[in-house]
C-alpha atoms as a PDB file:
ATOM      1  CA  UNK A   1     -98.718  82.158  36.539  1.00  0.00           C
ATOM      2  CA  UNK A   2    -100.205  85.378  36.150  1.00  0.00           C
ATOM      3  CA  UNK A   3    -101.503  87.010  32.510  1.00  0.00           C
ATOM      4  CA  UNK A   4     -99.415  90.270  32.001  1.00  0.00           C
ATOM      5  CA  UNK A   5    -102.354  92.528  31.304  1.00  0.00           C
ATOM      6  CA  UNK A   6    -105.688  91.412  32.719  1.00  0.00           C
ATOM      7  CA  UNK A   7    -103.856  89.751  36.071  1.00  0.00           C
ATOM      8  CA  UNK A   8    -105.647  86.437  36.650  1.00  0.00           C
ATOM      9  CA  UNK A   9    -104.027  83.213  37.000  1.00  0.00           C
ATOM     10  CA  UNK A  10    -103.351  80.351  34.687  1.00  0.00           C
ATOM     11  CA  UNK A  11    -101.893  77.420  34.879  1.00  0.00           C
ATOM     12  CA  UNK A  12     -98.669  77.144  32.419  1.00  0.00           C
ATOM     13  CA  UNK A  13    -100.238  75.487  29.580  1.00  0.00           C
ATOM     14  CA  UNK A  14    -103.001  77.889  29.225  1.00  0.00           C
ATOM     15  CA  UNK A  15    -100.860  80.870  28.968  1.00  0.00           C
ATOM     16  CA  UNK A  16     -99.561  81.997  25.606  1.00  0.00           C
ATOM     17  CA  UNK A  17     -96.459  84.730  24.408  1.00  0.00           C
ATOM     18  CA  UNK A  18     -97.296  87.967  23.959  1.00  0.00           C
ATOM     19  CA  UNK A  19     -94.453  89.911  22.171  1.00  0.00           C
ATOM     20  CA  UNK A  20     -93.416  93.325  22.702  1.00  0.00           C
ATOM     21  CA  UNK A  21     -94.003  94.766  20.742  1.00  0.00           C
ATOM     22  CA  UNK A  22     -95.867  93.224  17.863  1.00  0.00           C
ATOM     23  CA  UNK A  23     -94.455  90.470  15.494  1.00  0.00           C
ATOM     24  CA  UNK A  24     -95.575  92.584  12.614  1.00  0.00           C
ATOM     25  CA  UNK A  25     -92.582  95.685  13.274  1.00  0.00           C
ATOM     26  CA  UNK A  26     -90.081  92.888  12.398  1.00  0.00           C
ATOM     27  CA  UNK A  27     -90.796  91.581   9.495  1.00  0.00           C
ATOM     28  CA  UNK A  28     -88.315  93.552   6.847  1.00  0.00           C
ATOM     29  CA  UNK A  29     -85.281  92.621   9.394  1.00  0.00           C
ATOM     30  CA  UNK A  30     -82.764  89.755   9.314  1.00  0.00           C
ATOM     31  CA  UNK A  31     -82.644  87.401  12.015  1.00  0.00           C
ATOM     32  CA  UNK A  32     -80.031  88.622  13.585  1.00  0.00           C
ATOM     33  CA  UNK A  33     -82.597  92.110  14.498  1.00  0.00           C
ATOM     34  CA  UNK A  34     -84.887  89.332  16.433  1.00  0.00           C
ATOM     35  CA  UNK A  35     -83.035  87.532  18.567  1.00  0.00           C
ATOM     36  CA  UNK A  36     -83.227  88.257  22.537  1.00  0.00           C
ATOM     37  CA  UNK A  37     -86.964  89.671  21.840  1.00  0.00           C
ATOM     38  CA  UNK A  38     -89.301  90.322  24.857  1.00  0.00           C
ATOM     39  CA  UNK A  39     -92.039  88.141  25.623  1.00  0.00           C
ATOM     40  CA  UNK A  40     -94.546  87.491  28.543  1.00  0.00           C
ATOM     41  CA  UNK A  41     -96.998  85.083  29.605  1.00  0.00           C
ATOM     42  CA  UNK A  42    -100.800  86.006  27.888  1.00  0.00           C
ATOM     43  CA  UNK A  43    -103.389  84.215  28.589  1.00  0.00           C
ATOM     44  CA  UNK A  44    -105.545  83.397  24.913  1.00  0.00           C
ATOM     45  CA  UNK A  45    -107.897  86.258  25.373  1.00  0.00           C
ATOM     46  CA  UNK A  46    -105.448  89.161  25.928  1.00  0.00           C
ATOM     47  CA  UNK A  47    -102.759  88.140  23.151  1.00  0.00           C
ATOM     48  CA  UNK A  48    -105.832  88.678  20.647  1.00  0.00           C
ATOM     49  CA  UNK A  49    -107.239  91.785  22.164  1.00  0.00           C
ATOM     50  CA  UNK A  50    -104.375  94.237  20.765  1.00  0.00           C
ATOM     51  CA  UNK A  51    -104.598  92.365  17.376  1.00  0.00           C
ATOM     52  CA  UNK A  52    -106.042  95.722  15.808  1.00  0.00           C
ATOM     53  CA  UNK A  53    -103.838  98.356  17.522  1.00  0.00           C
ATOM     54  CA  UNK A  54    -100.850  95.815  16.592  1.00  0.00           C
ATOM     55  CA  UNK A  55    -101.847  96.302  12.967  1.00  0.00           C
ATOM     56  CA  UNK A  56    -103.043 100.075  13.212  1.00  0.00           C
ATOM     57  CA  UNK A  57     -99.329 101.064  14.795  1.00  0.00           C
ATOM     58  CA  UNK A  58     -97.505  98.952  12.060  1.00  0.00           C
ATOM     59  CA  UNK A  59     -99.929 101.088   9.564  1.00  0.00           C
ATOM     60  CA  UNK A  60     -98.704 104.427  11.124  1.00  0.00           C
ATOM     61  CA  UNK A  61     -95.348 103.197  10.866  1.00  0.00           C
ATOM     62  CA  UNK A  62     -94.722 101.580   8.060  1.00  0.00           C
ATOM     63  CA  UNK A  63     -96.017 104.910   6.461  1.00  0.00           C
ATOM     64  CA  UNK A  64     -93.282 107.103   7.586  1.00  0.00           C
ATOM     65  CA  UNK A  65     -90.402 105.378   8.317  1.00  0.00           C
ATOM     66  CA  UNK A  66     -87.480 104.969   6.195  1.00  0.00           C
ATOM     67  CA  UNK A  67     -86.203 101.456   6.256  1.00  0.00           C
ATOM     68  CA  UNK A  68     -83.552 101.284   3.292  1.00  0.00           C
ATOM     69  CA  UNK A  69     -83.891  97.713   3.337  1.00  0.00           C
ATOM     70  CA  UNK A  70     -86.924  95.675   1.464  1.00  0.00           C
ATOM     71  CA  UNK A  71     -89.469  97.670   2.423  1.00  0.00           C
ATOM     72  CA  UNK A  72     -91.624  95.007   3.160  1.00  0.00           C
ATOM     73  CA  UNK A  73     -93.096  96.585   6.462  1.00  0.00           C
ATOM     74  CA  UNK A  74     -93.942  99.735   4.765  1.00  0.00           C
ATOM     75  CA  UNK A  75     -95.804  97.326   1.576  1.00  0.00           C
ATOM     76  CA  UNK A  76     -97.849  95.645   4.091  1.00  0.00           C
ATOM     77  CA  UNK A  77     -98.767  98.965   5.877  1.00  0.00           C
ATOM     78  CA  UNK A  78     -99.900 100.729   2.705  1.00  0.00           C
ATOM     79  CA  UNK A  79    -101.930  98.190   1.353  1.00  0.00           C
ATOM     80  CA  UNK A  80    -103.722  97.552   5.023  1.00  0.00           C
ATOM     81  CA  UNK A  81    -104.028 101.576   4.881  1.00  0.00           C
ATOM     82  CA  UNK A  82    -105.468 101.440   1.762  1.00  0.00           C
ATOM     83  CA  UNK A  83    -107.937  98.703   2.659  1.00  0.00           C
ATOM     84  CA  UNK A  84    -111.693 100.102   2.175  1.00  0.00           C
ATOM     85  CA  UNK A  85    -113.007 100.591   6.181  1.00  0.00           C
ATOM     86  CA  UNK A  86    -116.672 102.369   5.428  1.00  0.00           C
ATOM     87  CA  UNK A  87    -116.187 103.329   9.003  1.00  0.00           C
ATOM     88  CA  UNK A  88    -113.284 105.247   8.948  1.00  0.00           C
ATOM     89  CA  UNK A  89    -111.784 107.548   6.190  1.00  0.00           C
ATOM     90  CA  UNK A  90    -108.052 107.474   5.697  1.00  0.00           C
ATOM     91  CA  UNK A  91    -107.774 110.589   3.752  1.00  0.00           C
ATOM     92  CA  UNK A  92    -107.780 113.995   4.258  1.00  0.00           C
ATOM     93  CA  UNK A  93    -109.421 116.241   1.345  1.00  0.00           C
ATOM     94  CA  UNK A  94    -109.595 120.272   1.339  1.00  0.00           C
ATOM     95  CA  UNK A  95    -112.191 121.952  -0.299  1.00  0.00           C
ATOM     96  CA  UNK A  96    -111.081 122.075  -3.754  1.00  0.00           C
ATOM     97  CA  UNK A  97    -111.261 117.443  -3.343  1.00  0.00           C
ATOM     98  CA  UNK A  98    -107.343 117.725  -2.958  1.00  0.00           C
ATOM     99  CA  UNK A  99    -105.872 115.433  -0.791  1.00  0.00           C
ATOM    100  CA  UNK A 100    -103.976 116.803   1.989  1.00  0.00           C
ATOM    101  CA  UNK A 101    -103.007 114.176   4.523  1.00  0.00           C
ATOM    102  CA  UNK A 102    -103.991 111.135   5.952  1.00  0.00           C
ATOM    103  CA  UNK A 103    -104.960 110.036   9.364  1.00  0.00           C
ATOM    104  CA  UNK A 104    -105.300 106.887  11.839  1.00  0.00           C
ATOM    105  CA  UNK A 105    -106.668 105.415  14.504  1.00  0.00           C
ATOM    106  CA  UNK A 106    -105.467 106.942  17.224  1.00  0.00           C
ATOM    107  CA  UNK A 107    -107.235 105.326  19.677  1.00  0.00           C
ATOM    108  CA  UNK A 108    -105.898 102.016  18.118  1.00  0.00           C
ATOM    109  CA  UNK A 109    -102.157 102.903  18.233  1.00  0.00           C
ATOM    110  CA  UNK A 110    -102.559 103.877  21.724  1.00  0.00           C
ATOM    111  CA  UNK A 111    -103.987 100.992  22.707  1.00  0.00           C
ATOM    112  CA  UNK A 112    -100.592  99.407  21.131  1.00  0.00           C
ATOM    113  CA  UNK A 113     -98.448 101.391  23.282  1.00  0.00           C
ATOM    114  CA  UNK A 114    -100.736 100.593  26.416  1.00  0.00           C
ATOM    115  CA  UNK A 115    -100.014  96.810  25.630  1.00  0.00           C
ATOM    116  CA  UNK A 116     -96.238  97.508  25.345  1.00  0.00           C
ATOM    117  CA  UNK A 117     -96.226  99.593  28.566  1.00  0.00           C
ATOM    118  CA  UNK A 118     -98.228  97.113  30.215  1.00  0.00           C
ATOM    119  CA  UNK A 119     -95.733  93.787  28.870  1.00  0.00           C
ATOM    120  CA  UNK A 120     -92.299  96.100  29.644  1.00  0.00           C
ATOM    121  CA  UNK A 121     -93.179  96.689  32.910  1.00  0.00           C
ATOM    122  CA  UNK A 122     -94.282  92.476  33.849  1.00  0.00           C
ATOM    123  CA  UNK A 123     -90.952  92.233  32.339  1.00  0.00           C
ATOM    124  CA  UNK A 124     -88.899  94.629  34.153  1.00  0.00           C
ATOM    125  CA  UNK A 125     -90.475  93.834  37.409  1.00  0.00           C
ATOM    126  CA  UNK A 126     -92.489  90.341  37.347  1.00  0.00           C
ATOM    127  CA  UNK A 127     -96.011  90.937  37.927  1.00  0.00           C
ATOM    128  CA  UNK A 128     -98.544  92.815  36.012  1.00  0.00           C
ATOM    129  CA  UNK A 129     -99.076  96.385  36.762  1.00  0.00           C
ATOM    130  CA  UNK A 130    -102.526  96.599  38.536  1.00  0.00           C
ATOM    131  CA  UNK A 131    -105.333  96.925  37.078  1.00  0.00           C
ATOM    132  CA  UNK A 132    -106.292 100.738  38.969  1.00  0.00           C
ATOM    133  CA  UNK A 133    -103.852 102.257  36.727  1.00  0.00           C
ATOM    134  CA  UNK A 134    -104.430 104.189  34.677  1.00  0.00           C
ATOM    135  CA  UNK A 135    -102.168 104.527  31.601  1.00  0.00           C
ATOM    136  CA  UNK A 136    -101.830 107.714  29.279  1.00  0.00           C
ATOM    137  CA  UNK A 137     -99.116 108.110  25.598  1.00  0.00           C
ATOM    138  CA  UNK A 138     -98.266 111.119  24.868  1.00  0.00           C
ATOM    139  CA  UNK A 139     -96.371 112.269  21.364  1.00  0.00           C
ATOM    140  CA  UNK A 140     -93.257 114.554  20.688  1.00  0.00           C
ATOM    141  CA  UNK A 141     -95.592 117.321  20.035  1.00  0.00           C
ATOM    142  CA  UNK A 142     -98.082 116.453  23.230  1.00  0.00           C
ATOM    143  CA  UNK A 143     -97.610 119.248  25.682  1.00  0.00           C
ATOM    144  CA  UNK A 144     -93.915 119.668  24.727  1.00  0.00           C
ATOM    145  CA  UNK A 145     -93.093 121.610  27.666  1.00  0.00           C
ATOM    146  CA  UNK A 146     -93.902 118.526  29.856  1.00  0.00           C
ATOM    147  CA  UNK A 147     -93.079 115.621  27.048  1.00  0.00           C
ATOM    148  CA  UNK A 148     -89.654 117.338  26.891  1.00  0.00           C
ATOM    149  CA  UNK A 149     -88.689 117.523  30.304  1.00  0.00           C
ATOM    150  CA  UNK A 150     -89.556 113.966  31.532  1.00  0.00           C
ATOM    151  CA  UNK A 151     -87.895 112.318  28.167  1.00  0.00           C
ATOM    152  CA  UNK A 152     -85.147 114.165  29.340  1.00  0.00           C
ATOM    153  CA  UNK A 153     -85.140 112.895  32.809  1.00  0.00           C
ATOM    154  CA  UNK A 154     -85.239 109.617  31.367  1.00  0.00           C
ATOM    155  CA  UNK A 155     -82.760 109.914  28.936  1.00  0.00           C
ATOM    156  CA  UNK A 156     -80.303 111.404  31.809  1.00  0.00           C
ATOM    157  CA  UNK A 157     -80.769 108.998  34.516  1.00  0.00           C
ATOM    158  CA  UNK A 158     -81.399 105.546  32.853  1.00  0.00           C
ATOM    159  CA  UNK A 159     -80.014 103.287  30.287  1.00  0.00           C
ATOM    160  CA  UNK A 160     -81.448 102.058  26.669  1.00  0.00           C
ATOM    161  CA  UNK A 161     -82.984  99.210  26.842  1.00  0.00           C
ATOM    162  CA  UNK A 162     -84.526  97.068  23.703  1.00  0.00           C
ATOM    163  CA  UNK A 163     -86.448  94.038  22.645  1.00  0.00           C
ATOM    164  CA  UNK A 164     -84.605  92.450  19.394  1.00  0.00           C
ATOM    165  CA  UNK A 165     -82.264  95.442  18.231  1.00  0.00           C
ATOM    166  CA  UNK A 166     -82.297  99.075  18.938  1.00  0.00           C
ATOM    167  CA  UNK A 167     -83.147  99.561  15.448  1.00  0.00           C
ATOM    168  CA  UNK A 168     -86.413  98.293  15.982  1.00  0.00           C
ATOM    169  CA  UNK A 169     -87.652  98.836  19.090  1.00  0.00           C
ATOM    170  CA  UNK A 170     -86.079 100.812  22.089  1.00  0.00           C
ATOM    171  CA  UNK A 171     -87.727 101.978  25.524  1.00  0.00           C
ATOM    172  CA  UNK A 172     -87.055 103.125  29.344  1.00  0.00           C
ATOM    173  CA  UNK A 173     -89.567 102.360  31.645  1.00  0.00           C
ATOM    174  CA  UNK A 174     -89.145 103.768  35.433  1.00  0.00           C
ATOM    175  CA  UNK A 175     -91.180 105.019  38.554  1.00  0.00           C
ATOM    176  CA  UNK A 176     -90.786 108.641  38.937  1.00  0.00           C
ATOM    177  CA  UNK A 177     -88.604 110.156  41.651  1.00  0.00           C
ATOM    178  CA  UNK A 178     -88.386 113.766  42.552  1.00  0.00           C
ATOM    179  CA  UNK A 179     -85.041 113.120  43.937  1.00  0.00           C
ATOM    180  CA  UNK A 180     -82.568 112.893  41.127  1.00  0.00           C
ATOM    181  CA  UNK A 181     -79.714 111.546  40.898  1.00  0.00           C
ATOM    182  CA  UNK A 182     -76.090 113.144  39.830  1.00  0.00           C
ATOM    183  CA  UNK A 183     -74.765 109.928  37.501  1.00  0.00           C
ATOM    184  CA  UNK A 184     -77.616 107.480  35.662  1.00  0.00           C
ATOM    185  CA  UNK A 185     -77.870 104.433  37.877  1.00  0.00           C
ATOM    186  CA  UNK A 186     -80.012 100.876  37.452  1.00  0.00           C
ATOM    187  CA  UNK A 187     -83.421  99.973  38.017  1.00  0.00           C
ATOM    188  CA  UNK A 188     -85.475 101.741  40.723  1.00  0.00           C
ATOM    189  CA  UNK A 189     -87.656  99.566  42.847  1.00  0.00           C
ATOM    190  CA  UNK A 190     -91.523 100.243  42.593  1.00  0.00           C
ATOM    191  CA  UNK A 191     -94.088  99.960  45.236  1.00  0.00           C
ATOM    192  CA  UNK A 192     -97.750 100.291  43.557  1.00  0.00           C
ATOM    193  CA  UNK A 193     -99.203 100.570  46.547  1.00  0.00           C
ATOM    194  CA  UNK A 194     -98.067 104.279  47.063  1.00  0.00           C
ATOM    195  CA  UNK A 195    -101.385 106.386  45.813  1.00  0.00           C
ATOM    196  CA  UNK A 196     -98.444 108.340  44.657  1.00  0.00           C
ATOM    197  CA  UNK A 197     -96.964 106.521  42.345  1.00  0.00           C
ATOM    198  CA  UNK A 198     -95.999 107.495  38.864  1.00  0.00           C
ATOM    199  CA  UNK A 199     -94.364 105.213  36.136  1.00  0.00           C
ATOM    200  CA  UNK A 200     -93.036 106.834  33.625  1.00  0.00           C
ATOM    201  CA  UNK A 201     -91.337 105.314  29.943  1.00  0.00           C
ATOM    202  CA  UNK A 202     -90.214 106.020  26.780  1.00  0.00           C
ATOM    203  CA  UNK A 203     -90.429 104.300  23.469  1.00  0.00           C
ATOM    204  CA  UNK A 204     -88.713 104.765  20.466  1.00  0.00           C
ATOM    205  CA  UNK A 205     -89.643 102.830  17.287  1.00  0.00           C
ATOM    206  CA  UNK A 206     -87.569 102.190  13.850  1.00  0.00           C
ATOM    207  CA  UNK A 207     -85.318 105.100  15.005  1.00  0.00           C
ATOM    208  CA  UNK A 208     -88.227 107.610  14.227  1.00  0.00           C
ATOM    209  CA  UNK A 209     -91.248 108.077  16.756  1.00  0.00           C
ATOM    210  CA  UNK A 210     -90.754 108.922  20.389  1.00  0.00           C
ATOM    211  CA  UNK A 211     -93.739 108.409  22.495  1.00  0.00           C
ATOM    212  CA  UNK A 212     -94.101 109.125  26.287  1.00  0.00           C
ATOM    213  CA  UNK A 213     -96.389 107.215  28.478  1.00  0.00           C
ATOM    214  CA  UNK A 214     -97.343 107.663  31.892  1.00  0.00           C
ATOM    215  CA  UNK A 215     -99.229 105.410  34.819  1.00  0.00           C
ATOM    216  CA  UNK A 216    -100.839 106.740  37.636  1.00  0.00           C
ATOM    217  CA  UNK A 217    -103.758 105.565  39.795  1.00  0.00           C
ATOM    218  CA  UNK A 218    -106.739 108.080  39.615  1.00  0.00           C
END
């Protein structure tokens, strides 16, 4: 078997589950919110190299979402926010030594959404994307002009799909087609050997942040 995101093969027993996405986003949701989640095959060094973008998206979004249940996520975030990094300053002072905002690790969070593109699409198709990819996120308010119009083409032309509940995690994940069609319609088939090949996807998490990502080889 094959490791989802670095591509070299394992026998069984040295292969691990990666979830997609992290455990963490779960944990203020009954049971009945994790059932049917996503998985794939890891080996031991690539389930432990998202470990800090796992815990850096969980950060961002235990910080602005809205749960209305126990709260629990957003506890965990704020305290992990709040955890002294002399590296890295989480607040955002003006001039007068008012705080203003806060900010993350972007680089971090991306690198979460890279994992989830990477474990969606072994899912959706069975083998890992290749490693000459390469993969950009982009936010809601990235380049809206563009951001808008492929979420839209998405949206249009492709069912929902989710790992656990839709209340947690929900995504589309598709090659792009110039072509489209009039009525949404299943799965395209991919061929990564096209130089021309784009994959495109869409997550939404907790009902609250959309992010765009997008594969292409160089």
């Amino acid at each position: 078997m094959k490791c989802y995101n670095c591509s070299k093969d394992f026998i069984k027993r040295e292969l691990t589950k990666e979830h997609i996405p992290g455990q963490n986003l779960y944990i203020d949701f009954d049971s009945q919110h994790k059932k049917n989640r996503i998985t794939v095959p890891a080996c031991f060094i690539c389930n432990n190299s998202y470990s800090k973008g796992d815990e850096e998206l969980r950060n961002w979004l235990g910080t602005i979402s809205e749960l209305g249940q126990s709260n629990i996520l957003t506890k965990k975030s704020v305290k992990s926010f709040l955890r002294h990094d002399p590296d890295f300053t989480r607040l955002v002072f003006n001039d007068q030594g008012k705080v203003i905002g806060t900010q993350y690790k972007k680089g971090d969070i991306n690198s979460a959404h890279i994992k989830n593109f990477k474990g969606l699409f072994y899912k959706q198709y069975g083998f890992p994307l290749p490693l000459d990819y390469k993969i950009l996120p982009y936010y809601e308010n990235d380049r809206v002009e563009l951001t808008g119009s492929i979420i839209s083409y998405l949206r249009t032309n492709f069912p929902w799909k989710y790992s656990g509940s839709p209340d947690i995690f929900q995504y589309i994940i598709q090659p792009y087609v110039e072509v489209l069609p009039i009525k949404p319609f299943g799965d395209l088939p991919i061929d990564v050997e096209k130089d021309s090949q784009i994959i495109l996807a869409v997550f939404i998490y907790l009902n609250r942040l959309g992010v765009l990502i997008m594969a292409a080889k160089p």
